[in-house]
C-alpha atoms as a PDB file:
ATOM      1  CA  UNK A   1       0.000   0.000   0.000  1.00  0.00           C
ATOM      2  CA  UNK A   2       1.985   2.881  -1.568  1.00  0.00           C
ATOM      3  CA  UNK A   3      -0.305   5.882  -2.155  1.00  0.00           C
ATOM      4  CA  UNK A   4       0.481   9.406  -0.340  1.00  0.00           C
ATOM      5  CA  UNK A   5      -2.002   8.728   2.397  1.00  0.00           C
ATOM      6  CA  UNK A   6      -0.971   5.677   3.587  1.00  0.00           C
ATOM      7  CA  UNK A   7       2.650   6.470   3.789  1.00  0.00           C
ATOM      8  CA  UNK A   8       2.137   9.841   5.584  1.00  0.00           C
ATOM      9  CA  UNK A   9       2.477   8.934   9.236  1.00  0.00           C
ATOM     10  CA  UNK A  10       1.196  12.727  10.440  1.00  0.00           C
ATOM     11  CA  UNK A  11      -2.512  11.659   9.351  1.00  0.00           C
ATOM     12  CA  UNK A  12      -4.489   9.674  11.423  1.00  0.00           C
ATOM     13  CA  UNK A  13      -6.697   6.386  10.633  1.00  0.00           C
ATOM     14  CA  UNK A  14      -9.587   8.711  10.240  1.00  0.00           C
ATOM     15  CA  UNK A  15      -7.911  11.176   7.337  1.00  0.00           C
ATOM     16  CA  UNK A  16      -6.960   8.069   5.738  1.00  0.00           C
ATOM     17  CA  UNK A  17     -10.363   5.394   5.485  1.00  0.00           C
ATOM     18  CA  UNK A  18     -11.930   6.412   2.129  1.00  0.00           C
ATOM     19  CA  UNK A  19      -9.087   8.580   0.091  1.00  0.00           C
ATOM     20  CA  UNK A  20      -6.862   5.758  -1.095  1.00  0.00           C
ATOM     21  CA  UNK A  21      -8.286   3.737  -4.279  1.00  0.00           C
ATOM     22  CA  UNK A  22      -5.606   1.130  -4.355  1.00  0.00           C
ATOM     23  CA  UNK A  23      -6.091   0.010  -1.133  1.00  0.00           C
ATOM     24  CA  UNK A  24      -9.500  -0.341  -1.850  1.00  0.00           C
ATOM     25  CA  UNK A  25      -9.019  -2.508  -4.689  1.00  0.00           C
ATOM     26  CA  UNK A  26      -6.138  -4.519  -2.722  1.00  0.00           C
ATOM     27  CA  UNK A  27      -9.138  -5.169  -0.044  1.00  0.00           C
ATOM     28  CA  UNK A  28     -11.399  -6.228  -2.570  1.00  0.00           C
ATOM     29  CA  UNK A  29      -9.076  -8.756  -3.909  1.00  0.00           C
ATOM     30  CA  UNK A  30      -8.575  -9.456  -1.080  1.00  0.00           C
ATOM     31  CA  UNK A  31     -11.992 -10.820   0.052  1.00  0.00           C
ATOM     32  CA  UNK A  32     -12.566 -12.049  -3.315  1.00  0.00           C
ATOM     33  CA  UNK A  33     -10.428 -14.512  -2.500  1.00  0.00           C
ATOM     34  CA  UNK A  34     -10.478 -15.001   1.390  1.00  0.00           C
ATOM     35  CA  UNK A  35     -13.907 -15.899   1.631  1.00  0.00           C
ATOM     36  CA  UNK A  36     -14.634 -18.387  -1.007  1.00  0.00           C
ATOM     37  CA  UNK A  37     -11.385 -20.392   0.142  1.00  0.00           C
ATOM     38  CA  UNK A  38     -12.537 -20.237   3.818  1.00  0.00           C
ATOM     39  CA  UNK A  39     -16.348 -21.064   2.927  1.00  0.00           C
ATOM     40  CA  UNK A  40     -14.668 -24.306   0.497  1.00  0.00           C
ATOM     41  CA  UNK A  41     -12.000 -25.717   2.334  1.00  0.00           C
ATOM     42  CA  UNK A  42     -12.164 -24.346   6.063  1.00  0.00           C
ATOM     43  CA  UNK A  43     -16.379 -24.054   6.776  1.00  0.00           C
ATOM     44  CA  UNK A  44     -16.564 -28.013   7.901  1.00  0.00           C
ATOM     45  CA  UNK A  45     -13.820 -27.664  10.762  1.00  0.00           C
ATOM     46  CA  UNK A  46     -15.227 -24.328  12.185  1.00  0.00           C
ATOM     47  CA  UNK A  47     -12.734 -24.874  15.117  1.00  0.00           C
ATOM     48  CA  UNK A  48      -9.573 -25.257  13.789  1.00  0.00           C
ATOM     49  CA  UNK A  49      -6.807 -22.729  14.328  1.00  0.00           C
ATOM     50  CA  UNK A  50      -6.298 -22.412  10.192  1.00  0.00           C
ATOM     51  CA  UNK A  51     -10.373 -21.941   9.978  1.00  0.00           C
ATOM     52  CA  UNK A  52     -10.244 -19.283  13.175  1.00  0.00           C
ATOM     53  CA  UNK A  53      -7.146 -17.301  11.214  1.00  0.00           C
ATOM     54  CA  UNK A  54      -8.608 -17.025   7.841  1.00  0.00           C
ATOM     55  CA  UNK A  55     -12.092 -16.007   8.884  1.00  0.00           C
ATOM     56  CA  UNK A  56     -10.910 -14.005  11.772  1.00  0.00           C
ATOM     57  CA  UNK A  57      -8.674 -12.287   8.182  1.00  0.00           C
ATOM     58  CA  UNK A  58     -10.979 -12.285   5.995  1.00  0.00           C
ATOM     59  CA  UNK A  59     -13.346 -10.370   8.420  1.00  0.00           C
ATOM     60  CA  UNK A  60     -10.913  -7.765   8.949  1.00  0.00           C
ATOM     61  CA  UNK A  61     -10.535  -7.409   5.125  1.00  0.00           C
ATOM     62  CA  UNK A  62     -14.593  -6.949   5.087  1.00  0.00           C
ATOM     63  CA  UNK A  63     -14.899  -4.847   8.242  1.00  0.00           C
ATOM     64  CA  UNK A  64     -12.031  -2.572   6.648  1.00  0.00           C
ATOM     65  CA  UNK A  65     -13.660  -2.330   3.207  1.00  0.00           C
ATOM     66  CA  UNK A  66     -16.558  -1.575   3.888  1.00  0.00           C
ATOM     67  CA  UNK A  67     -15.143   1.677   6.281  1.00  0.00           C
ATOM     68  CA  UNK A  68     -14.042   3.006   3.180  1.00  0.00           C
ATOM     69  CA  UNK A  69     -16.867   2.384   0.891  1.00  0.00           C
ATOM     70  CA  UNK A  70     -18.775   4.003   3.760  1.00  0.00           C
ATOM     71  CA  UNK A  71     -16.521   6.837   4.037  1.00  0.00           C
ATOM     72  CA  UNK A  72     -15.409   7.794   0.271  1.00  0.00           C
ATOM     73  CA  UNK A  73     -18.782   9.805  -0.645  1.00  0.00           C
ATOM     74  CA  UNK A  74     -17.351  12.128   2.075  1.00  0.00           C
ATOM     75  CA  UNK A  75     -13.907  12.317   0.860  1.00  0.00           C
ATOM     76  CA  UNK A  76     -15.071  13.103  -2.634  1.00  0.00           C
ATOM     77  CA  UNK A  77     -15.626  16.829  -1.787  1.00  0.00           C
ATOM     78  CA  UNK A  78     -12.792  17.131   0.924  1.00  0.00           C
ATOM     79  CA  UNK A  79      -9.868  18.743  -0.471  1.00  0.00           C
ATOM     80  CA  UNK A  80      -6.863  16.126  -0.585  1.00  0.00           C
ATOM     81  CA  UNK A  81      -3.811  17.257   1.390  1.00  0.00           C
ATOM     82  CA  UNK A  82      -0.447  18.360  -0.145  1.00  0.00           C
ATOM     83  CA  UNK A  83       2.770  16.731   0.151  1.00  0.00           C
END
């Protein structure tokens, strides 16, 4: 994740959910392929430590996601920040 916002350390979580395009598609990829390989191969043994890690992954990918589809109508208007 190389765009301007992610590297700058000065801006917080909140400046940077819903600016950053790449990391957007990189989480979309992301869960494209998380979910269907956790649902396939992982789903019977619900218990297992490799089932626990990929869903408990693949959540985070969805839970992040979907903060910045939530958030990027905002950001649309916002004036980006200079580097």
């Amino acid at each position: 994740m190389s765009c301007r916002f992610c590297q700058d350390a000065s801006l917080s979580i909140r400046a940077k959910l819903g600016r950053c395009k790449r990391c957007m598609i990189q989480l979309a990829v992301m869960n494209i392929l998380l979910w269907p390989i956790w649902l396939l191969w992982f789903s019977d043994t619900p218990k297992s430590i490799e089932s626990i890690t990929l869903l408990f992954a693949a959540g985070a990918c969805a839970l992040l996601l979907s903060l910045h589809l939530i958030l990027m109508p905002f950001r649309k208007g916002a004036p980006e920040t200079k580097q």
